[in-house]
PDB file of N, CA and C in Angstrom:
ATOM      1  N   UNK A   1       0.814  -1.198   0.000  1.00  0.00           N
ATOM      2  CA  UNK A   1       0.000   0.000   0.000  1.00  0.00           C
ATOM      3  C   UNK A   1       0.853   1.255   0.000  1.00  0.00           C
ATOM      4  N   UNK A   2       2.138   0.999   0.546  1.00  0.00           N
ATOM      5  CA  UNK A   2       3.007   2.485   0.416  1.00  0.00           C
ATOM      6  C   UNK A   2       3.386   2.889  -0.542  1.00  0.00           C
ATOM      7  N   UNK A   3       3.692   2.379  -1.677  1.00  0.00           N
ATOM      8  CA  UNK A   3       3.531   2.304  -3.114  1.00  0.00           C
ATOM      9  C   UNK A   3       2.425   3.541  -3.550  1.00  0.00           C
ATOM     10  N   UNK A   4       1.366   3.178  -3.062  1.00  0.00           N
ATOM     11  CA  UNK A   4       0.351   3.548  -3.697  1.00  0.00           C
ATOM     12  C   UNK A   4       0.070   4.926  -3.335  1.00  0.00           C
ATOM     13  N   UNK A   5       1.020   5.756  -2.329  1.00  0.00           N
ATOM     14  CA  UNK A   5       0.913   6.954  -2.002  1.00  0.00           C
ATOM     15  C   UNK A   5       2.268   7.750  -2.872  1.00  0.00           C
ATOM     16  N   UNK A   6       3.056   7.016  -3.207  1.00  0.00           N
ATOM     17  CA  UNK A   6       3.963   7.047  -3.985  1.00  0.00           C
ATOM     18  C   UNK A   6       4.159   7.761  -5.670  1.00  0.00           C
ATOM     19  N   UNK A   7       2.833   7.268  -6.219  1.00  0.00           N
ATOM     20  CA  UNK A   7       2.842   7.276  -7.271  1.00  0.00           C
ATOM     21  C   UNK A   7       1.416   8.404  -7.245  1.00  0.00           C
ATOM     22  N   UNK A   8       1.683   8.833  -8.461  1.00  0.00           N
ATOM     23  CA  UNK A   8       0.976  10.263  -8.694  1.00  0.00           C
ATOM     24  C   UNK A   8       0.926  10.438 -10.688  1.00  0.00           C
ATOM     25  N   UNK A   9      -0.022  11.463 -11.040  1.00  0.00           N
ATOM     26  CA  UNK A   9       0.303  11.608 -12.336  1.00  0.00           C
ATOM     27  C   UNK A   9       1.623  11.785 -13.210  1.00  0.00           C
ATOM     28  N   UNK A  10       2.189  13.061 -12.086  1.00  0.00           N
ATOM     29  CA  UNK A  10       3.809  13.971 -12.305  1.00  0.00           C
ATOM     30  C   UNK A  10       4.482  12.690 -12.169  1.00  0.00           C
ATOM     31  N   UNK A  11       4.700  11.389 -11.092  1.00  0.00           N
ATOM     32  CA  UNK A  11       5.601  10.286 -10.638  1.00  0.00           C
ATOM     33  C   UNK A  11       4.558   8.992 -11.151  1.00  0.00           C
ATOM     34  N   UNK A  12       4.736   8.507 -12.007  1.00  0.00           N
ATOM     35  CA  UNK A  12       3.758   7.051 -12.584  1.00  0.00           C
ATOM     36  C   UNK A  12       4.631   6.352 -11.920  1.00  0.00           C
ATOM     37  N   UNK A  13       5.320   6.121 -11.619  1.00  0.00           N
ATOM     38  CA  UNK A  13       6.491   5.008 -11.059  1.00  0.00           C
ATOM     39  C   UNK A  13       6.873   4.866  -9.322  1.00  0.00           C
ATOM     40  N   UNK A  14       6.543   4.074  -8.771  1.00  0.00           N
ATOM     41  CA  UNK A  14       7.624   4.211  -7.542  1.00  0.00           C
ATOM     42  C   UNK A  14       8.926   4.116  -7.148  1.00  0.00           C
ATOM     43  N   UNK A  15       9.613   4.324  -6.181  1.00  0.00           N
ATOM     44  CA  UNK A  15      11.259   4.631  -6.028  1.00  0.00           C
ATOM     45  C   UNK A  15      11.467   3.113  -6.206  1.00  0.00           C
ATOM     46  N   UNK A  16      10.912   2.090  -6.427  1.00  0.00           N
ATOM     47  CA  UNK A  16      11.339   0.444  -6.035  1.00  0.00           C
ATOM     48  C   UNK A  16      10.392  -0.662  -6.743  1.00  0.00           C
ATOM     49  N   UNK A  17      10.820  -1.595  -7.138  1.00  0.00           N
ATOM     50  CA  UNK A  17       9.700  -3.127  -7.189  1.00  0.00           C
ATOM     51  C   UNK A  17       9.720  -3.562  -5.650  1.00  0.00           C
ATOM     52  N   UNK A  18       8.608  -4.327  -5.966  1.00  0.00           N
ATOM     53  CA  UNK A  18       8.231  -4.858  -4.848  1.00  0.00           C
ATOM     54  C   UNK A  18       8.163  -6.419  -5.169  1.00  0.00           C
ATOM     55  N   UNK A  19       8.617  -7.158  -4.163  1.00  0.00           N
ATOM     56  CA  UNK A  19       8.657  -8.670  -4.204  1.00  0.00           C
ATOM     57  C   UNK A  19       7.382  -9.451  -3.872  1.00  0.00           C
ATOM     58  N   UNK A  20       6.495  -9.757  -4.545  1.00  0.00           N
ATOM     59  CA  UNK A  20       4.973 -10.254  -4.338  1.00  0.00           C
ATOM     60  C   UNK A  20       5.176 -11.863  -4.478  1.00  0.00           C
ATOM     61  N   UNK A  21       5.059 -12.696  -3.923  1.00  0.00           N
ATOM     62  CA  UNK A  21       4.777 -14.152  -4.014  1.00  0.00           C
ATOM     63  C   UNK A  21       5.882 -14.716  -5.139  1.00  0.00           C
ATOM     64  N   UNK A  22       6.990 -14.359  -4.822  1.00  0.00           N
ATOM     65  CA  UNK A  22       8.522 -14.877  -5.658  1.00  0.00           C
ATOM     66  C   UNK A  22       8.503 -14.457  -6.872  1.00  0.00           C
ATOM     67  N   UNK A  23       7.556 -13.112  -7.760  1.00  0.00           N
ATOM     68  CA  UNK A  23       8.062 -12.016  -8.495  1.00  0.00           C
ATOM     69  C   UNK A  23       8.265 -10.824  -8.148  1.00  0.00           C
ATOM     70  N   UNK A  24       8.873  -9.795  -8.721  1.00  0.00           N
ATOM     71  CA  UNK A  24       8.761  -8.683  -8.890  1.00  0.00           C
ATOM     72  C   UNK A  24       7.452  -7.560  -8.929  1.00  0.00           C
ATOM     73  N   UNK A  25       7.080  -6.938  -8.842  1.00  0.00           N
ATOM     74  CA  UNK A  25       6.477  -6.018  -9.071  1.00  0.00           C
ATOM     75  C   UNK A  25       6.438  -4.604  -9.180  1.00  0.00           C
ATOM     76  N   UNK A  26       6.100  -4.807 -10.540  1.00  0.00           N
ATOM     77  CA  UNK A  26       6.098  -3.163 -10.906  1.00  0.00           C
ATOM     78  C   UNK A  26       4.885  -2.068 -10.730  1.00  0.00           C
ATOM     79  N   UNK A  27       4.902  -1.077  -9.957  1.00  0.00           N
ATOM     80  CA  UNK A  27       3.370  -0.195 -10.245  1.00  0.00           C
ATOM     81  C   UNK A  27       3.373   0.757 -11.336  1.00  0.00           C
ATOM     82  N   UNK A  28       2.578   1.054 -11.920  1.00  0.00           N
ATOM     83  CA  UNK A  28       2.332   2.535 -12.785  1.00  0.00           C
ATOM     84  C   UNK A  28       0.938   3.004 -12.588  1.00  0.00           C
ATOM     85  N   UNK A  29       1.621   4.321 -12.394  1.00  0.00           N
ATOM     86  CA  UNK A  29       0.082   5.337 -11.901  1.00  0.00           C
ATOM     87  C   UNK A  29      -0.265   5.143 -13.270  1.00  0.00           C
ATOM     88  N   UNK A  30      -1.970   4.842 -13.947  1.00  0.00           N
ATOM     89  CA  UNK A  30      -2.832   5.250 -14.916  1.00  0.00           C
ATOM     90  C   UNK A  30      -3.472   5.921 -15.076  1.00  0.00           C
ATOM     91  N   UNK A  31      -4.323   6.110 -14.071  1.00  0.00           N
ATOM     92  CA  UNK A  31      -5.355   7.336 -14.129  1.00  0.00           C
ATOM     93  C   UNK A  31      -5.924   7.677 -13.201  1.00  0.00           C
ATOM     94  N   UNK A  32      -6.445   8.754 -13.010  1.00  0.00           N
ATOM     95  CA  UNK A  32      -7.567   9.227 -11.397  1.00  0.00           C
ATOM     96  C   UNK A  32      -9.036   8.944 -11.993  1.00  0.00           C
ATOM     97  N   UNK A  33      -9.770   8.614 -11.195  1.00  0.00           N
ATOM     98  CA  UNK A  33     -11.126   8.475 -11.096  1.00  0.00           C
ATOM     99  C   UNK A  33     -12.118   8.958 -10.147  1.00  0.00           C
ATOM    100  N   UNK A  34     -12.882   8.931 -10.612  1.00  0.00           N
ATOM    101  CA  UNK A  34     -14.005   9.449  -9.699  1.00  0.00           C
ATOM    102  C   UNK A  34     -14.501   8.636  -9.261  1.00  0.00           C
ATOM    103  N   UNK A  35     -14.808   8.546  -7.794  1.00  0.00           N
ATOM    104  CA  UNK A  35     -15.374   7.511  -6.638  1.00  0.00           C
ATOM    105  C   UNK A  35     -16.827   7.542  -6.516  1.00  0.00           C
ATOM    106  N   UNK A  36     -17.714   6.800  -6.976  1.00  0.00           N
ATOM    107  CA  UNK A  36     -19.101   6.749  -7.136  1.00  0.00           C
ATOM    108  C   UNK A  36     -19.263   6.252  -5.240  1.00  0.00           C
ATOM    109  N   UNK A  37     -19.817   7.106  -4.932  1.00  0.00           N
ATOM    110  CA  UNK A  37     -20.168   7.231  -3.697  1.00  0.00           C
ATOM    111  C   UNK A  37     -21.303   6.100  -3.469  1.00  0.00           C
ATOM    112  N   UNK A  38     -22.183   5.556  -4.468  1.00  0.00           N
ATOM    113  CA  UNK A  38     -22.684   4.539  -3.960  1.00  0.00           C
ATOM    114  C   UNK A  38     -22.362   3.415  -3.749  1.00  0.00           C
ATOM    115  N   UNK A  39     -21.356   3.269  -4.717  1.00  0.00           N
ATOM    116  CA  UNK A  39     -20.379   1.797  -4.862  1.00  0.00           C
ATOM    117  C   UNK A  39     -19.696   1.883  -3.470  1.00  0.00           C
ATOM    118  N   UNK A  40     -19.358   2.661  -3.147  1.00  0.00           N
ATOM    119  CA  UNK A  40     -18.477   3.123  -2.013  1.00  0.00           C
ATOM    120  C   UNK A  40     -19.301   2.893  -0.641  1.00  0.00           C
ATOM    121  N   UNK A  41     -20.625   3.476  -0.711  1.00  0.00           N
ATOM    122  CA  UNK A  41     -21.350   2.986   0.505  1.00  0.00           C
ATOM    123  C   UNK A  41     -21.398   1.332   0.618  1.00  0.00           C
ATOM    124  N   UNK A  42     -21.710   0.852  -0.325  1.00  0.00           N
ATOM    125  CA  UNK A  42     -21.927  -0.728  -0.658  1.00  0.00           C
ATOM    126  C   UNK A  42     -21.131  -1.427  -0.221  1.00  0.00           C
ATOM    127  N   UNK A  43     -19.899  -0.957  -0.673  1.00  0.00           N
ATOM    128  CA  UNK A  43     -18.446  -1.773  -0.066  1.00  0.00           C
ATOM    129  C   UNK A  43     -17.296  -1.570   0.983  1.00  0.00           C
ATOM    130  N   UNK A  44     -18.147  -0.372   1.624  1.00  0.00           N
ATOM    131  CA  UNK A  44     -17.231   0.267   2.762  1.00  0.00           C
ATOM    132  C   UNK A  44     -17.292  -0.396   4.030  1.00  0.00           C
ATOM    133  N   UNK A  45     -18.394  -1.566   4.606  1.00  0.00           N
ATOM    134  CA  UNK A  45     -18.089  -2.421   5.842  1.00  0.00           C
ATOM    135  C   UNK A  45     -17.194  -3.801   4.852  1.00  0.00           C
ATOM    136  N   UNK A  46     -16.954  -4.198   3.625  1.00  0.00           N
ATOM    137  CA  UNK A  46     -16.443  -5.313   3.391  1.00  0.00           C
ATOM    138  C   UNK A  46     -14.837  -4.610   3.615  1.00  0.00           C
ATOM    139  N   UNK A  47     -14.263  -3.267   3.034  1.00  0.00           N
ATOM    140  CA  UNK A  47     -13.123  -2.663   3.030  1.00  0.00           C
ATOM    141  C   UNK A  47     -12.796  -2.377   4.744  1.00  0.00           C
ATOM    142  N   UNK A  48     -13.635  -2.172   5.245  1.00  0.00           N
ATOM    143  CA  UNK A  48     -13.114  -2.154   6.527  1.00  0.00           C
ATOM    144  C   UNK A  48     -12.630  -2.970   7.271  1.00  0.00           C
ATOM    145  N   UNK A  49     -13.573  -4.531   7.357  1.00  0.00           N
ATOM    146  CA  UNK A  49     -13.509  -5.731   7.791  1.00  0.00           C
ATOM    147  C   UNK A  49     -12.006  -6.160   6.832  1.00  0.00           C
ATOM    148  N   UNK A  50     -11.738  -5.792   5.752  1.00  0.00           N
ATOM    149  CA  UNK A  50     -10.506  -5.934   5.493  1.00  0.00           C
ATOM    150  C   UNK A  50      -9.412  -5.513   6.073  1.00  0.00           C
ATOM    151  N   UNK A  51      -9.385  -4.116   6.019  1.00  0.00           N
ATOM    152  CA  UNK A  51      -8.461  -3.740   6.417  1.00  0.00           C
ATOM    153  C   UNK A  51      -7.792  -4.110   8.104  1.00  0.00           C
ATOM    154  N   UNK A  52      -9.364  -4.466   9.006  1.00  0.00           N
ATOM    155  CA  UNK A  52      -8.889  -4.529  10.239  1.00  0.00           C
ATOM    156  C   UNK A  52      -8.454  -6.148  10.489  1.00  0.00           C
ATOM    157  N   UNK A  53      -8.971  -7.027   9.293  1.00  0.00           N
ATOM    158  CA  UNK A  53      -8.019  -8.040   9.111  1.00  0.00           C
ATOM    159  C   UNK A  53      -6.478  -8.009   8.865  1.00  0.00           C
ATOM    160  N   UNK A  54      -6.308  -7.275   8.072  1.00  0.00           N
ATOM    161  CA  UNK A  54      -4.842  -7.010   7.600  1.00  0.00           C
ATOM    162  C   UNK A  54      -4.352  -6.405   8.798  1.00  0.00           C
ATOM    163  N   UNK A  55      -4.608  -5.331   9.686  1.00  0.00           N
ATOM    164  CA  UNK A  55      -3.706  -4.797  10.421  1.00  0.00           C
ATOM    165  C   UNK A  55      -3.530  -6.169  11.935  1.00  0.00           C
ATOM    166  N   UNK A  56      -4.847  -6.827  11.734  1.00  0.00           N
ATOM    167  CA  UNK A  56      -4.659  -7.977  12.986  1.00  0.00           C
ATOM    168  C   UNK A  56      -3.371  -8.844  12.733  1.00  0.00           C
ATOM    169  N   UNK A  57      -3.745  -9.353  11.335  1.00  0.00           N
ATOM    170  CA  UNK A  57      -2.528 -10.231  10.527  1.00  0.00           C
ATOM    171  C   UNK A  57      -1.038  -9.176  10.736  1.00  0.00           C
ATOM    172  N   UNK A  58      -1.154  -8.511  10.729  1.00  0.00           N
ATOM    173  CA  UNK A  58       0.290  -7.937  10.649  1.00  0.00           C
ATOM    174  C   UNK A  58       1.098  -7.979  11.909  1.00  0.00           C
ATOM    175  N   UNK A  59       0.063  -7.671  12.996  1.00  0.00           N
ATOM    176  CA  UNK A  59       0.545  -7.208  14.357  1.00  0.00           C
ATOM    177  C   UNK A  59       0.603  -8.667  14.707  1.00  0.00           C
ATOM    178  N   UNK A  60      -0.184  -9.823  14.584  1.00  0.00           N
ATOM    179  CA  UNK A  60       0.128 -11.006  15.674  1.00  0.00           C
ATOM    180  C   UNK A  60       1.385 -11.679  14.515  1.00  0.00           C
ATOM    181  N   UNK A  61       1.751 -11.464  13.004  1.00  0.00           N
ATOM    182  CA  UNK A  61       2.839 -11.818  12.701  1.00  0.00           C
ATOM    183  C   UNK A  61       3.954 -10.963  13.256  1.00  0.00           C
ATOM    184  N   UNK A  62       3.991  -9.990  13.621  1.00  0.00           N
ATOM    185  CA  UNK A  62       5.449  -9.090  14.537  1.00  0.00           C
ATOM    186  C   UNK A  62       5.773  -9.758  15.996  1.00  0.00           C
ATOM    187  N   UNK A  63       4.207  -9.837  16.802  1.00  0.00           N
ATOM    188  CA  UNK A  63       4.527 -10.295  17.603  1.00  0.00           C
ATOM    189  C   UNK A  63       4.861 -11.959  17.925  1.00  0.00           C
ATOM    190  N   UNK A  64       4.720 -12.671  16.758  1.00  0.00           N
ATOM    191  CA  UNK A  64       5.300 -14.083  16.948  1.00  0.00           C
ATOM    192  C   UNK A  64       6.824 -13.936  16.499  1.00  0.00           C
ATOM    193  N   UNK A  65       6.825 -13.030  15.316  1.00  0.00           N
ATOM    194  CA  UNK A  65       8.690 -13.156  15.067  1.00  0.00           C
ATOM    195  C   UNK A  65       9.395 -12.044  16.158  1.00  0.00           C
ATOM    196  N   UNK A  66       8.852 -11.338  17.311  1.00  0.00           N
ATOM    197  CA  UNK A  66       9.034 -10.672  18.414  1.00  0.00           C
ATOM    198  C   UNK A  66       9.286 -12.231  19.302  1.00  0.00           C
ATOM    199  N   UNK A  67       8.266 -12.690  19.440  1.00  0.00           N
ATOM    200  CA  UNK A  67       8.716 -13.752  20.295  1.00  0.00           C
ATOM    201  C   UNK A  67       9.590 -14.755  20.345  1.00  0.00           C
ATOM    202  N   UNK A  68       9.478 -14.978  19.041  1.00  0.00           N
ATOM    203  CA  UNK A  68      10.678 -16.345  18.284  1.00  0.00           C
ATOM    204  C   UNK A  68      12.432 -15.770  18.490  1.00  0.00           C
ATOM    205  N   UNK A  69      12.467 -14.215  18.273  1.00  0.00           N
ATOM    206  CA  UNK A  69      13.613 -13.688  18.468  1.00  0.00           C
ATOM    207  C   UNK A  69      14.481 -13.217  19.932  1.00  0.00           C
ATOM    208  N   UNK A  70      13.102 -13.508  21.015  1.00  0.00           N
ATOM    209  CA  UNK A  70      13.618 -13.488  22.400  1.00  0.00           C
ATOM    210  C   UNK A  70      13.545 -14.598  22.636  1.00  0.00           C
ATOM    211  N   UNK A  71      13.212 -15.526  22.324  1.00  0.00           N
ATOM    212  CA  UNK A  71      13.406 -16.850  22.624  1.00  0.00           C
ATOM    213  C   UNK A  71      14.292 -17.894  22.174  1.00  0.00           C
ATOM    214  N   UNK A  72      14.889 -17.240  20.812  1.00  0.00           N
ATOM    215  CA  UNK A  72      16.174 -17.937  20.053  1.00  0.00           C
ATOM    216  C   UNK A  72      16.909 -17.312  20.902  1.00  0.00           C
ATOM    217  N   UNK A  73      16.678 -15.711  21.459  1.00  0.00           N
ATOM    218  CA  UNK A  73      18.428 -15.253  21.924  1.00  0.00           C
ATOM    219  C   UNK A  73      18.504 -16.235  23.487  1.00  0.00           C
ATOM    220  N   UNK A  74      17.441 -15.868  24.229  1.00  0.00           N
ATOM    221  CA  UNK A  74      17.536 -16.785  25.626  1.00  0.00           C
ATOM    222  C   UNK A  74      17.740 -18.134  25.472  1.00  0.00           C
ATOM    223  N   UNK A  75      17.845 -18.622  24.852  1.00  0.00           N
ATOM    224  CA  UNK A  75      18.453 -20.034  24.508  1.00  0.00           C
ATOM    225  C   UNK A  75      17.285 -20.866  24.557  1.00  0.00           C
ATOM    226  N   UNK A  76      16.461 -20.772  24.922  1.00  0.00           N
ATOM    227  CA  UNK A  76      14.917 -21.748  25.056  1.00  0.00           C
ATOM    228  C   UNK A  76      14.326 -21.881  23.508  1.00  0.00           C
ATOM    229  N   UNK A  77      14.502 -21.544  22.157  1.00  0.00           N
ATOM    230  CA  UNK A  77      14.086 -22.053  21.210  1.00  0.00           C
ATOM    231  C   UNK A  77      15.071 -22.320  20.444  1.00  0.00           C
ATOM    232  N   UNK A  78      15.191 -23.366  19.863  1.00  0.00           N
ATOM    233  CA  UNK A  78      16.784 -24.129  18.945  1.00  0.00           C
ATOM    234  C   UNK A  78      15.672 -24.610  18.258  1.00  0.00           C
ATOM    235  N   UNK A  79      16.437 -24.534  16.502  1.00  0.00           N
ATOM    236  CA  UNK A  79      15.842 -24.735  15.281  1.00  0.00           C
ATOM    237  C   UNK A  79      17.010 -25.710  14.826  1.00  0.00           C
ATOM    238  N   UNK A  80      16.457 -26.941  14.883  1.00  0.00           N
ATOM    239  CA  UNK A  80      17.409 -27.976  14.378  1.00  0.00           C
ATOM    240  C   UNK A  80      17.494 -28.361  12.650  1.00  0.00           C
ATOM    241  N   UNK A  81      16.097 -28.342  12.180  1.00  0.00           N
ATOM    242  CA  UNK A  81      16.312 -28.131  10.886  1.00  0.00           C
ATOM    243  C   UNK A  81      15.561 -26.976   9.888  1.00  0.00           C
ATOM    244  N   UNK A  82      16.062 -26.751   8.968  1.00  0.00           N
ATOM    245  CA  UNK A  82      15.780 -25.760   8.036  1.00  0.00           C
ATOM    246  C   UNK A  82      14.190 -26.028   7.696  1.00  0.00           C
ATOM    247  N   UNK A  83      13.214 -24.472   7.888  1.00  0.00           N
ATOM    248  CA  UNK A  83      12.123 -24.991   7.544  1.00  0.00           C
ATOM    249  C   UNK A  83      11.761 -25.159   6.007  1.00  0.00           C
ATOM    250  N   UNK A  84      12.700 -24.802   5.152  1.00  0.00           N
ATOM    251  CA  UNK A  84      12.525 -25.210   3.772  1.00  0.00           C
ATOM    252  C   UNK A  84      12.625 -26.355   3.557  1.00  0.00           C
ATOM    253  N   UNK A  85      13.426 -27.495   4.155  1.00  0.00           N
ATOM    254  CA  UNK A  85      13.383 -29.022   4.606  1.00  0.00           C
ATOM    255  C   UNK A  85      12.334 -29.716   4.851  1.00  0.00           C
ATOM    256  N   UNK A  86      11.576 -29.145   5.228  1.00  0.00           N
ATOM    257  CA  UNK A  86      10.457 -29.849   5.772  1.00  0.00           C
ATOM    258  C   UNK A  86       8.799 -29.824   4.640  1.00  0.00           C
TER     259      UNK A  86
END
């Protein structure tokens, strides 16, 4: 999404690709539009319920690799094999 504040008519491009599911990704600004306010009423509890999914998903993934990283340093979690191994 930071991308997407990024890019503008004057800037079609962002400073970077972005790595999406083992490609690249490129953005280009296309065009501005006009936001039909009814479409917008329609889909504004599904965009919300999104978004407060995404920010849940984000925060309990920090706080498990928060935890995994005080717990590798205190010596109480040892990773014996590679999880690409498995």
């Amino acid at each position: 999404t930071e991308a997407l504040f990024q890019i503008s008519e004057k800037k079609p491009y962002p400073e970077q690709a972005y790595w999406v599911d083992g490609n690249y990704v490129i953005l280009k600004f296309k065009a501005r539009g006009k936001v039909d306010d009814a479409e917008f009423v329609a889909q504004k509890d599904a965009i919300v319920n999104y978004l407060a999914r995404t920010k849940k998903t984000e925060t309990i993934k920090a706080w498990i690799e928060g935890s995994k990283a005080t717990l590798v340093k205190d010596g109480r979690l040892e990773f014996t094999r590679d999880f690409k191994d498995l």
